[in-house]
C-alpha atoms as a PDB file:
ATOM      1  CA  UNK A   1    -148.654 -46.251 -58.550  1.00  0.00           C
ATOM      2  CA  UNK A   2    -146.495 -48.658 -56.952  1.00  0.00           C
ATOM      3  CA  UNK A   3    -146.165 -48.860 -53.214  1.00  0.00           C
ATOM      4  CA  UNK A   4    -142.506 -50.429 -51.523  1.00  0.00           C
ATOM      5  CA  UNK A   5    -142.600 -51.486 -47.880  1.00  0.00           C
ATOM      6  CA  UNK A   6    -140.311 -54.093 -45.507  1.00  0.00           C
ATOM      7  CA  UNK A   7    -139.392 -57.270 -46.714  1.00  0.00           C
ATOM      8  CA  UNK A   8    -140.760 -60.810 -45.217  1.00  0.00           C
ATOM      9  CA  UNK A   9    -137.631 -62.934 -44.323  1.00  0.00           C
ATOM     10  CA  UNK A  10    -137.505 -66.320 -43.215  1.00  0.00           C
ATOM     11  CA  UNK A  11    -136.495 -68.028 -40.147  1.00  0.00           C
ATOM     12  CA  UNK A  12    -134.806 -70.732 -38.765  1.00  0.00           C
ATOM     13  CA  UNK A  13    -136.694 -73.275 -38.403  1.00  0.00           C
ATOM     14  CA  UNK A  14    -136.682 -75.300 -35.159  1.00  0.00           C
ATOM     15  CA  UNK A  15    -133.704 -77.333 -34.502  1.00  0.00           C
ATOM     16  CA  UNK A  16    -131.803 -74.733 -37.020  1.00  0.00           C
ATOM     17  CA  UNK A  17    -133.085 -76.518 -40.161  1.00  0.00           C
ATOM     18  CA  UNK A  18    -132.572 -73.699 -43.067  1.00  0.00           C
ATOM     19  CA  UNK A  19    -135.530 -71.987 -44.791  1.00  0.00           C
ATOM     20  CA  UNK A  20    -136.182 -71.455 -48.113  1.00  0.00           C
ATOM     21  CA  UNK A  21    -135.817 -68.635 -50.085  1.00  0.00           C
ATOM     22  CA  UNK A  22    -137.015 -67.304 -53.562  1.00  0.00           C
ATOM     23  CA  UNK A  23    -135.804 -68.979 -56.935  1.00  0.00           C
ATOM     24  CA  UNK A  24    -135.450 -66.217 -59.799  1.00  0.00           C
ATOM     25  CA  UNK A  25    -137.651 -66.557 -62.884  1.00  0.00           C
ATOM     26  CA  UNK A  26    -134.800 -64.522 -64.458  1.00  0.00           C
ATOM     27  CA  UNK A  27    -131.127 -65.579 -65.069  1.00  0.00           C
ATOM     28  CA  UNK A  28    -128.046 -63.651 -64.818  1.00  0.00           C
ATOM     29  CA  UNK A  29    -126.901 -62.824 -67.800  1.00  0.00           C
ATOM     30  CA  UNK A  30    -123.681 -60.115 -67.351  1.00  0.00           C
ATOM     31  CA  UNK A  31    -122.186 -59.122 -64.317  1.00  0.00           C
ATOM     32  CA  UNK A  32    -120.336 -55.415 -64.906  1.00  0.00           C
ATOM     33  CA  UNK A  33    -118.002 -54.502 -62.970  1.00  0.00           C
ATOM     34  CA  UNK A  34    -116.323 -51.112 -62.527  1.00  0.00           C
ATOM     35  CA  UNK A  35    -113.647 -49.635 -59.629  1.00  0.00           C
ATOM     36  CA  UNK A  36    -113.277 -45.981 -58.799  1.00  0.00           C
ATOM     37  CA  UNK A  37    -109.718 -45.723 -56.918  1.00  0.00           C
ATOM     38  CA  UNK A  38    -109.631 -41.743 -57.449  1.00  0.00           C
ATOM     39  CA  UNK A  39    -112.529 -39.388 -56.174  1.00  0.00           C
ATOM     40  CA  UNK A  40    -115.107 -38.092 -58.715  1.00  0.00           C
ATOM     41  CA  UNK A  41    -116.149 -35.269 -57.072  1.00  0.00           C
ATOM     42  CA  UNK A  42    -115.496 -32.588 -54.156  1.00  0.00           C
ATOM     43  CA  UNK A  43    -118.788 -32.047 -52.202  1.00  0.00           C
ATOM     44  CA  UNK A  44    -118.935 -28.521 -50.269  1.00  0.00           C
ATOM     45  CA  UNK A  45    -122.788 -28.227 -49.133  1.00  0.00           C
ATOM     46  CA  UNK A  46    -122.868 -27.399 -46.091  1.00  0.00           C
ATOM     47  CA  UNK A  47    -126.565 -29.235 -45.786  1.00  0.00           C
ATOM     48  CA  UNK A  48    -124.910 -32.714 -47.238  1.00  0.00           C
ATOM     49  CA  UNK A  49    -121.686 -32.620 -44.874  1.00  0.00           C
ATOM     50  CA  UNK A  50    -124.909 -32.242 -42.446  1.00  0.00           C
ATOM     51  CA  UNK A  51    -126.710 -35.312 -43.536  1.00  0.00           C
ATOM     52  CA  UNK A  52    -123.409 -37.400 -43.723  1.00  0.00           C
ATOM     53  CA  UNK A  53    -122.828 -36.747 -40.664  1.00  0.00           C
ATOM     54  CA  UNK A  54    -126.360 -37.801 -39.031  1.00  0.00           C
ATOM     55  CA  UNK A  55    -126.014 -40.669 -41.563  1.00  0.00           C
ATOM     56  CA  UNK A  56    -122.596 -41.739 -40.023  1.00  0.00           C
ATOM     57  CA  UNK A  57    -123.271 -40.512 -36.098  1.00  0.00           C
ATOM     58  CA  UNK A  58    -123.194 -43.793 -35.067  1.00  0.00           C
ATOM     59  CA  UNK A  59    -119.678 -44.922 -36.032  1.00  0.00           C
ATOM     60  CA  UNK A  60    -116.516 -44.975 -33.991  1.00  0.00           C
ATOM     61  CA  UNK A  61    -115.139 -42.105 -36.511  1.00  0.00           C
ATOM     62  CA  UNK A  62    -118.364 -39.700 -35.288  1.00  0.00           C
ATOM     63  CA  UNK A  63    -117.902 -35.886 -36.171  1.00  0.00           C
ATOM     64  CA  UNK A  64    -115.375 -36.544 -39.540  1.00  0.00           C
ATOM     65  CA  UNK A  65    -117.211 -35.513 -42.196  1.00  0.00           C
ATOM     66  CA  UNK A  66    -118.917 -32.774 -40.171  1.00  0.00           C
ATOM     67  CA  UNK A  67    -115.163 -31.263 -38.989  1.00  0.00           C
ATOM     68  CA  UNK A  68    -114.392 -30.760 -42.979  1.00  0.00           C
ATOM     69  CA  UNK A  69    -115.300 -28.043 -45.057  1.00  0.00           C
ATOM     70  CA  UNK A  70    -115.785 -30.548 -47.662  1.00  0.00           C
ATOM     71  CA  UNK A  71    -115.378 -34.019 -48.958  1.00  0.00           C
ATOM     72  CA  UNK A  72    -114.093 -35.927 -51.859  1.00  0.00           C
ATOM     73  CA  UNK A  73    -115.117 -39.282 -52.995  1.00  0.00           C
ATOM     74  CA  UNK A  74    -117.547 -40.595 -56.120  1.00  0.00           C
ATOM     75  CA  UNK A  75    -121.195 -40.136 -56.059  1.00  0.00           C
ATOM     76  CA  UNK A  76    -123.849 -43.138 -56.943  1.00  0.00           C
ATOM     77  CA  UNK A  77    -125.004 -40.984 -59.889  1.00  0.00           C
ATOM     78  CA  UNK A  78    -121.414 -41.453 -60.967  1.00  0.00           C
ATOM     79  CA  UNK A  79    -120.988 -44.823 -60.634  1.00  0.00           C
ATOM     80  CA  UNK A  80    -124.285 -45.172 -62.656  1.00  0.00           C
ATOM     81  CA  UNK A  81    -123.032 -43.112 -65.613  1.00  0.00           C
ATOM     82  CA  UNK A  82    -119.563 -45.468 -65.945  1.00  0.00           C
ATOM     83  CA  UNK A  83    -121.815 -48.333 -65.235  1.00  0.00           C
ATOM     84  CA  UNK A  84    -123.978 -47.297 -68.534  1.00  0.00           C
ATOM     85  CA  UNK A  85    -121.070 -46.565 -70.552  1.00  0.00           C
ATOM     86  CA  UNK A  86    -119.766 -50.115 -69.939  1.00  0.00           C
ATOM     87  CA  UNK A  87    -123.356 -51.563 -70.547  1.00  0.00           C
ATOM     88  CA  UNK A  88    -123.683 -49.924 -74.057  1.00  0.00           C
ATOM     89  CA  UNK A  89    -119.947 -51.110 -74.710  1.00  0.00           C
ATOM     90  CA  UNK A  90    -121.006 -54.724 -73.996  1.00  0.00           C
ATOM     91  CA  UNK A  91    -124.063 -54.520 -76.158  1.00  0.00           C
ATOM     92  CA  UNK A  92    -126.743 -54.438 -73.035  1.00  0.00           C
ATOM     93  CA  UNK A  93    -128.424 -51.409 -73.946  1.00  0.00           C
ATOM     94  CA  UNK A  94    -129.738 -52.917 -77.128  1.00  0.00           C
ATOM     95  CA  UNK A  95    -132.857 -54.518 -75.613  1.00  0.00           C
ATOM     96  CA  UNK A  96    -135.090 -52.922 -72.874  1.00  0.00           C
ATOM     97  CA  UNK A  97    -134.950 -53.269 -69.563  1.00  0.00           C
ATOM     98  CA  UNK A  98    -138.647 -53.240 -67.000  1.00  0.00           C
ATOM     99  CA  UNK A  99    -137.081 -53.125 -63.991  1.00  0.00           C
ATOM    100  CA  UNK A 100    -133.927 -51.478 -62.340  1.00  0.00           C
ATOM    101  CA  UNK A 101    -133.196 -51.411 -58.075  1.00  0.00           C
ATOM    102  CA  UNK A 102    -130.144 -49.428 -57.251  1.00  0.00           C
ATOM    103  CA  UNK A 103    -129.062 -51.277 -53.639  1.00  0.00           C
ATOM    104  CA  UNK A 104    -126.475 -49.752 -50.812  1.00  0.00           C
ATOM    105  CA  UNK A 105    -125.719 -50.321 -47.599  1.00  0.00           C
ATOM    106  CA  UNK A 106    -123.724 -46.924 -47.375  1.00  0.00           C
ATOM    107  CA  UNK A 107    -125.301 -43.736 -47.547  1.00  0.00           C
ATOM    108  CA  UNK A 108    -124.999 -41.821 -51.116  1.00  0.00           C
ATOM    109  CA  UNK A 109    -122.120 -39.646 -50.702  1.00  0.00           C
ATOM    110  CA  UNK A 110    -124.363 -36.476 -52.672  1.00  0.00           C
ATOM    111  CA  UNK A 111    -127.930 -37.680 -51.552  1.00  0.00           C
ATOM    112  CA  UNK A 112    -129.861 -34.860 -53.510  1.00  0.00           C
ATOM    113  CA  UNK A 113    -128.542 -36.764 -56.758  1.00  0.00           C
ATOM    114  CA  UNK A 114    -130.614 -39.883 -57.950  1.00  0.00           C
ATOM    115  CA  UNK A 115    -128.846 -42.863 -59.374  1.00  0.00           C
ATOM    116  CA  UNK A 116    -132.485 -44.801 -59.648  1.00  0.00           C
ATOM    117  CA  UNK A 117    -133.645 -41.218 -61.514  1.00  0.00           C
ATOM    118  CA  UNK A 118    -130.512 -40.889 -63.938  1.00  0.00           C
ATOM    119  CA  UNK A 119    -130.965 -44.927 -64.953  1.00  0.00           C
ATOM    120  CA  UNK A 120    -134.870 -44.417 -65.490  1.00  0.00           C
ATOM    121  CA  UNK A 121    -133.719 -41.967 -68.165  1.00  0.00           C
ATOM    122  CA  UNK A 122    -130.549 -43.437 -69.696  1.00  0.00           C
ATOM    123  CA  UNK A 123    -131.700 -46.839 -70.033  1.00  0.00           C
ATOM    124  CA  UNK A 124    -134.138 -47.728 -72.953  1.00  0.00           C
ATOM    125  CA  UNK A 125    -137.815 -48.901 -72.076  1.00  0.00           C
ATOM    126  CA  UNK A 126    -138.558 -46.309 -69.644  1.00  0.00           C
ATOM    127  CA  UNK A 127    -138.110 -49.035 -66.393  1.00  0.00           C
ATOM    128  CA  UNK A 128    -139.151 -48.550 -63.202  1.00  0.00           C
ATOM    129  CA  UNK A 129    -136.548 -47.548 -60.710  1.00  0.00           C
ATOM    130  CA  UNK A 130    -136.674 -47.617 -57.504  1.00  0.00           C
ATOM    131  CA  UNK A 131    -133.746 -48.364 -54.618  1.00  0.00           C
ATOM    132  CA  UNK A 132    -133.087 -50.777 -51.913  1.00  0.00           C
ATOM    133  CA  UNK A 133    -131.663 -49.782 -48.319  1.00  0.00           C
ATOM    134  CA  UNK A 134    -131.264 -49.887 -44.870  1.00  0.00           C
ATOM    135  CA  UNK A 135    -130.586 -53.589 -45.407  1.00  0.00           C
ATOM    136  CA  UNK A 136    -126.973 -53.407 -44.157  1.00  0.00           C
ATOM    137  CA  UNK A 137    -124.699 -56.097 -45.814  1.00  0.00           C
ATOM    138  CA  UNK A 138    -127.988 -57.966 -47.074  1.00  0.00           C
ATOM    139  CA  UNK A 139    -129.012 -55.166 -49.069  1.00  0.00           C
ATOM    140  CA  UNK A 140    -127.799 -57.221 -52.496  1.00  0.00           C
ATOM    141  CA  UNK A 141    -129.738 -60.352 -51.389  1.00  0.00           C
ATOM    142  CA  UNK A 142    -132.963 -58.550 -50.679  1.00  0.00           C
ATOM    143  CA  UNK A 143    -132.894 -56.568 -53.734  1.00  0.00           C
ATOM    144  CA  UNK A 144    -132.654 -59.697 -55.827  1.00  0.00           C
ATOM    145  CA  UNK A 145    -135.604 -61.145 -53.776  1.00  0.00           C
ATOM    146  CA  UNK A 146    -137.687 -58.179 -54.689  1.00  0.00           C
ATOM    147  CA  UNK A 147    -136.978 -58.737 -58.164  1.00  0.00           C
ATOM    148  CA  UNK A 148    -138.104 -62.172 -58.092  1.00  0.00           C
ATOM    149  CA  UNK A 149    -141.323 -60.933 -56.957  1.00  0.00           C
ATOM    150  CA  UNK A 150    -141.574 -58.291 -59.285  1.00  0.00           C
ATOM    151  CA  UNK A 151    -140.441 -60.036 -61.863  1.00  0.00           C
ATOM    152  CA  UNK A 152    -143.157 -63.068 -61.199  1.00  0.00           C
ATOM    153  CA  UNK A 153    -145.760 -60.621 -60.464  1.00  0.00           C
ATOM    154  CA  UNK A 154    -145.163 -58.513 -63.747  1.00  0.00           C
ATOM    155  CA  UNK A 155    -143.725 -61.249 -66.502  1.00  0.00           C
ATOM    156  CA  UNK A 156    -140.644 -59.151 -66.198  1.00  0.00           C
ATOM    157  CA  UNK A 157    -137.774 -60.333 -69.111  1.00  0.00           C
ATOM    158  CA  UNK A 158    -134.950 -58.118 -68.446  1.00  0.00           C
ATOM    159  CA  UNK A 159    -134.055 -56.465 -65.118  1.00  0.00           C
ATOM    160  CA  UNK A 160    -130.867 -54.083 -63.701  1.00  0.00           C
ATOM    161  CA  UNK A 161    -129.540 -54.260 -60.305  1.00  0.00           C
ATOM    162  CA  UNK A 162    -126.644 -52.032 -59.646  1.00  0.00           C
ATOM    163  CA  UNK A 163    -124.730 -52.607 -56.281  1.00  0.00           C
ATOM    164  CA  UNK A 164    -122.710 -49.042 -54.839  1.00  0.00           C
ATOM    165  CA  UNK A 165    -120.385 -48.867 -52.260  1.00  0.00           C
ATOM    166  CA  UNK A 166    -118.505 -45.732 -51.486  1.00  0.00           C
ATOM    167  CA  UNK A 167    -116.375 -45.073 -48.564  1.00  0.00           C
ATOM    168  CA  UNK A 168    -116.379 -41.866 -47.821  1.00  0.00           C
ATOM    169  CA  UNK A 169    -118.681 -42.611 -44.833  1.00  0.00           C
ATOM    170  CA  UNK A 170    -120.509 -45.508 -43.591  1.00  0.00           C
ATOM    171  CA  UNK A 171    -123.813 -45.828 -41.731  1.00  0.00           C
ATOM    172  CA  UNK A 172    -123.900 -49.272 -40.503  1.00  0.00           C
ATOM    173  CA  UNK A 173    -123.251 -48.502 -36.882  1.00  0.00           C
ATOM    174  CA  UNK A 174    -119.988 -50.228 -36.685  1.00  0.00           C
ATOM    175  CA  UNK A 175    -120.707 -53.426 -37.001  1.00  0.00           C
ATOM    176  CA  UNK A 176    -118.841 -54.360 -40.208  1.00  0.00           C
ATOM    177  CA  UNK A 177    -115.673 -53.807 -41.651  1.00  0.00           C
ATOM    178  CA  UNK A 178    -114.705 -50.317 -43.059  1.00  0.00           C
ATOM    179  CA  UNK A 179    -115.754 -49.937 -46.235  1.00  0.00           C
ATOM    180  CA  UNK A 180    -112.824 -50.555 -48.680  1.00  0.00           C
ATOM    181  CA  UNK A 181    -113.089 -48.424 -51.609  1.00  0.00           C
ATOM    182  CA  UNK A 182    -115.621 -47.103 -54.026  1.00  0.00           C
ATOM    183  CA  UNK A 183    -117.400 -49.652 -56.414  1.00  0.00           C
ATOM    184  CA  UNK A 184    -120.577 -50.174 -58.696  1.00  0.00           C
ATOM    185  CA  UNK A 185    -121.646 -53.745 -59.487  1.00  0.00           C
ATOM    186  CA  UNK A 186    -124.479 -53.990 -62.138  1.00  0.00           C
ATOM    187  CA  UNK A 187    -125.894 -57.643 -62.479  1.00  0.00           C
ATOM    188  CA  UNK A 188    -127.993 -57.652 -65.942  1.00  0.00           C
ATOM    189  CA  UNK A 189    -131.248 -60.537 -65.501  1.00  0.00           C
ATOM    190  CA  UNK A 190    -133.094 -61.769 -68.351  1.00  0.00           C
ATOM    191  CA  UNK A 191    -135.560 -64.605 -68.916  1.00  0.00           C
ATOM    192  CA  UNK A 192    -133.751 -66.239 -71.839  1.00  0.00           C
ATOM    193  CA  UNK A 193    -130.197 -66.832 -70.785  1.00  0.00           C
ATOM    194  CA  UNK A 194    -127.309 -66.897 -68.069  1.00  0.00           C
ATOM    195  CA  UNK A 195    -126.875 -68.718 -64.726  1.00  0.00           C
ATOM    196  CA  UNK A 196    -130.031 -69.523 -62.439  1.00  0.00           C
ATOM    197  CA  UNK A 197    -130.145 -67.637 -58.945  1.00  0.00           C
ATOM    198  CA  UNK A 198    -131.766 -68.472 -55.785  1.00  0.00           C
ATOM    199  CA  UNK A 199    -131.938 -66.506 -52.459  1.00  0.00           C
ATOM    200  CA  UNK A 200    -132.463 -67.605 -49.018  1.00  0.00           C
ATOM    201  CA  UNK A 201    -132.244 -65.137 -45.932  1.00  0.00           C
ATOM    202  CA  UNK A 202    -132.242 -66.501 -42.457  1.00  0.00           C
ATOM    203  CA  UNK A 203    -132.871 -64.305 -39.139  1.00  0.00           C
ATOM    204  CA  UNK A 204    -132.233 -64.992 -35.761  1.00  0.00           C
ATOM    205  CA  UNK A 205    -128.485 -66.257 -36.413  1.00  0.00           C
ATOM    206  CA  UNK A 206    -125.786 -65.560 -33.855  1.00  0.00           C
ATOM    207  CA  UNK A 207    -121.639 -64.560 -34.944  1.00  0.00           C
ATOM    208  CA  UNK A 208    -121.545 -68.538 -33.696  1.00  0.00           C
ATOM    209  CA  UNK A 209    -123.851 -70.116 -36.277  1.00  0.00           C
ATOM    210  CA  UNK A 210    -122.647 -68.186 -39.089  1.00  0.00           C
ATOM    211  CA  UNK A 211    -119.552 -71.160 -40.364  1.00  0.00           C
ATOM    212  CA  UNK A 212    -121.955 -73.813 -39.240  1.00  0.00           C
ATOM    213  CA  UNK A 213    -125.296 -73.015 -41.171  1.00  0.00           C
ATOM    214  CA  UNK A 214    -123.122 -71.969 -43.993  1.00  0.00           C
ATOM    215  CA  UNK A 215    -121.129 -75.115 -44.200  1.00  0.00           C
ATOM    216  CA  UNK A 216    -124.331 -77.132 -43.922  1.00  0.00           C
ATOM    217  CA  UNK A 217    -126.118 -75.138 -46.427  1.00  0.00           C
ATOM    218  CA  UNK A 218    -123.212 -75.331 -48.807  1.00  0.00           C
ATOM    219  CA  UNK A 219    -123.287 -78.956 -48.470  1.00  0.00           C
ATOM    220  CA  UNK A 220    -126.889 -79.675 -49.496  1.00  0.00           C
ATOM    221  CA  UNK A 221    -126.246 -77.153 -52.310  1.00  0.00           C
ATOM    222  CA  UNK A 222    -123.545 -79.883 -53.587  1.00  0.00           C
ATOM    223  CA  UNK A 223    -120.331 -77.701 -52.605  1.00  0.00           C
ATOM    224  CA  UNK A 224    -120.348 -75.016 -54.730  1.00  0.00           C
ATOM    225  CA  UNK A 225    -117.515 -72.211 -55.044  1.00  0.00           C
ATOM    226  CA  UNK A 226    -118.120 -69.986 -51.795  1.00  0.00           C
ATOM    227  CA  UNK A 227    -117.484 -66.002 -52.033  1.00  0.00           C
ATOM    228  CA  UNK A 228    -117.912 -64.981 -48.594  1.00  0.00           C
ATOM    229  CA  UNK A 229    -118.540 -61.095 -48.196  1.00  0.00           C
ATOM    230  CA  UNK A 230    -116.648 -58.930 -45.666  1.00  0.00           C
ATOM    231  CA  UNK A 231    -119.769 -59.635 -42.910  1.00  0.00           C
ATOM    232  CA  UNK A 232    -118.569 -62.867 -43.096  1.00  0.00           C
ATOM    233  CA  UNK A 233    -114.305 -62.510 -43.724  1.00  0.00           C
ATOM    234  CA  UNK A 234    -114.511 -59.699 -40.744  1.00  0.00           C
ATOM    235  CA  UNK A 235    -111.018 -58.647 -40.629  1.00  0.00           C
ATOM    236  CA  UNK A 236    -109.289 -61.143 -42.507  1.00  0.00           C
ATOM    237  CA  UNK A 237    -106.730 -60.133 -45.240  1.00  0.00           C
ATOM    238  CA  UNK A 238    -109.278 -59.960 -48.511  1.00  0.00           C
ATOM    239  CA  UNK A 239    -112.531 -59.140 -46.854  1.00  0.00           C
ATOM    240  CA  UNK A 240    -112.342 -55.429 -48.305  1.00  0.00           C
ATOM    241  CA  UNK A 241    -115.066 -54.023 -46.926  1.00  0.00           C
ATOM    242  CA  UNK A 242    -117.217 -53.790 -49.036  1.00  0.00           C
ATOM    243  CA  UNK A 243    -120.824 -54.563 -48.083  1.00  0.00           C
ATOM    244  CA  UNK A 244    -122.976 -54.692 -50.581  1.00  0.00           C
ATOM    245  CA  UNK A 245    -121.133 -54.871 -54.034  1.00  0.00           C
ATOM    246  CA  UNK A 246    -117.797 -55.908 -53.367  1.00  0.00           C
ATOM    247  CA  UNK A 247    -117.774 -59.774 -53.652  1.00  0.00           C
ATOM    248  CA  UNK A 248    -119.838 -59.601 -56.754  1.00  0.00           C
ATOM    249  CA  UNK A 249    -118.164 -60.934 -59.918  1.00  0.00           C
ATOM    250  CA  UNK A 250    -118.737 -63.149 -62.659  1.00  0.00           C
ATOM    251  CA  UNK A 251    -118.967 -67.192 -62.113  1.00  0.00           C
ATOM    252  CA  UNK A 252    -117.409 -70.321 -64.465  1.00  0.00           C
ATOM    253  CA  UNK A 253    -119.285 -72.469 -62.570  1.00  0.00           C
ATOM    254  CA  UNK A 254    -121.747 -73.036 -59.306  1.00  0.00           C
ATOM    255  CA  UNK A 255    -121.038 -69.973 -56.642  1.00  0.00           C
ATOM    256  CA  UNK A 256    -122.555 -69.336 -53.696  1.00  0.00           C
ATOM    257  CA  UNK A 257    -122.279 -65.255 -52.583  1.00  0.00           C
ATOM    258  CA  UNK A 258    -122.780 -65.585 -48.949  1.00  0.00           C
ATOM    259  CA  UNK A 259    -122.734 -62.559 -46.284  1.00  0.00           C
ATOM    260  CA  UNK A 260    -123.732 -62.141 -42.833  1.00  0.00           C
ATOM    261  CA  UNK A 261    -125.430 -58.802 -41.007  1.00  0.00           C
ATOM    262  CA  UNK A 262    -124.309 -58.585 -37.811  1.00  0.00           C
ATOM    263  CA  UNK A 263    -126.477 -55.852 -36.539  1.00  0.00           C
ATOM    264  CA  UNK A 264    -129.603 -57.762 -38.225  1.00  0.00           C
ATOM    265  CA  UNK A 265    -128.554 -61.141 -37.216  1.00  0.00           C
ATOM    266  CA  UNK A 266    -129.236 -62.215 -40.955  1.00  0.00           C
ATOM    267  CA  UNK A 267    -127.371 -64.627 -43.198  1.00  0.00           C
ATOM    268  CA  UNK A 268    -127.722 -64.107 -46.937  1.00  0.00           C
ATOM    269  CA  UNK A 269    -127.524 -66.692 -49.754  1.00  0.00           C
ATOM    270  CA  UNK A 270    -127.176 -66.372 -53.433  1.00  0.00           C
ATOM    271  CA  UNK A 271    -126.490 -69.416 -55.656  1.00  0.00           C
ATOM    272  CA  UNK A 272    -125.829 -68.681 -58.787  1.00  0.00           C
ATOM    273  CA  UNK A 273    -125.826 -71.695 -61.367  1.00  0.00           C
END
């Protein structure tokens, strides 16, 4: 039986000298990538509208979802099934995979259907599944530092993390941009090939430290590439509000996915090399 609680994150140190985070012992091997500009499905139960709307109570558009007799949008479990399909195109679903988090910062727009369940069965080895929320826009960067644990912990060799975002309705109490549009990420990790990653998280950091400790960070890292997610961008033209899978993609060279929680006061780092 495996047991999940709260993650330990760093931080600052005094004086605003960065911690350090958690190096991988995987690499990452495939980033997949797939957009879902039309709605999947039409939801109608009267007990989800419900939970949307407790889910979403807190944001300025209060009282949407519960005001329709239904809505329309694409569930995680959806996402998960295109996200497979594209796997088993690329050739990913020929080797087993031990480990597979599902992360999202917005609620599941059909909560009663599991993504983490529908992977445990459609992916070969039998992995164990589990998901990663409540983490606002860091919910990316502290599923990957799970993994590293998990994966030390376990000799882990091949691991699935599959970022959603839908935007139906948002629960992140309106401190980040709209979400943009419906998405699934899936980064594929495995011990023999693919870019390094490392992870820091920092707490305690104000709107007003976010460019600075960035900037410096960057700078020690050797200025990589910088993809800044829409915590970060706010409302600038590009941010796309997506919070948890949207800035994902695949590298050429040294990136650094960066995004900032404003809620949490938590700055997320991901080098990927």
């Amino acid at each position: 039986m495996y047991r999940t609680g709260g993650t330990t994150v760093p931080r600052l140190a005094e004086g605003g000298s960065p911690a350090r985070g958690a190096e991988l012992p995987l690499r990452l091997a495939r980033i997949v990538r797939r957009e879902f500009p039309e709605p999947g499905c039409r939801v109608e139960d009267p007990d989800v509208l419900g939970f949307l709307n407790d889910a979403t109570a807190r944001q300025a558009r209060r009282g949407t979802v519960a005001k329709a007799d239904s809505v329309v949008g694409t569930t995680f479990a959806a996402m998960a099934r295109d996200i497979v399909s594209l796997l088993r195109t690329a050739g990913e679903l020929d080797e087993e995979f031990d480990l597979v988090l599902v992360a999202h910062a917005t609620p599941d727009l059909h909560p009663w259907v599991s993504p983490a369940t529908y992977l445990n069965h459609a992916l070969p080895g039998d992995p164990l599944t589990f998901s990663v929320s409540d983490q606002g826009a860091s919910a990316a960067y502290t599923a990957l530092r799970i993994i590293a644990d998990y994966s030390r912990r376990h000799s882990y060799r091949r691991v699935l993390l599959l970022l959603a975002d839908q935007s139906t309705a948002s629960c992140d109490g309106g401190t980040a941009p709209e979400p943009g549009g419906d998405v699934a990420v899936a980064l594929v990790l495995d011990a023999s090939a693919g870019s390094t990653l490392s992870v820091e998280q920092f707490r305690g950091v104000g709107p007003s430290d976010v460019d600075g400790l960035l900037a410096a960070r960057v700078a020690e890292l050797g200025t990589p590439e910088v993809v800044p997610g829409p915590g970060i961008l706010g409302d600038e033209p590009g941010a796309g509000g997506r919070p948890c899978g949207g800035i994902w993609r695949a590298v050429a060279g040294p990136t650094v996915f960066a995004d900032y929680d404003a809620s949490r006061g938590e700055l997320s780092l991901c080098l990927a090399s």
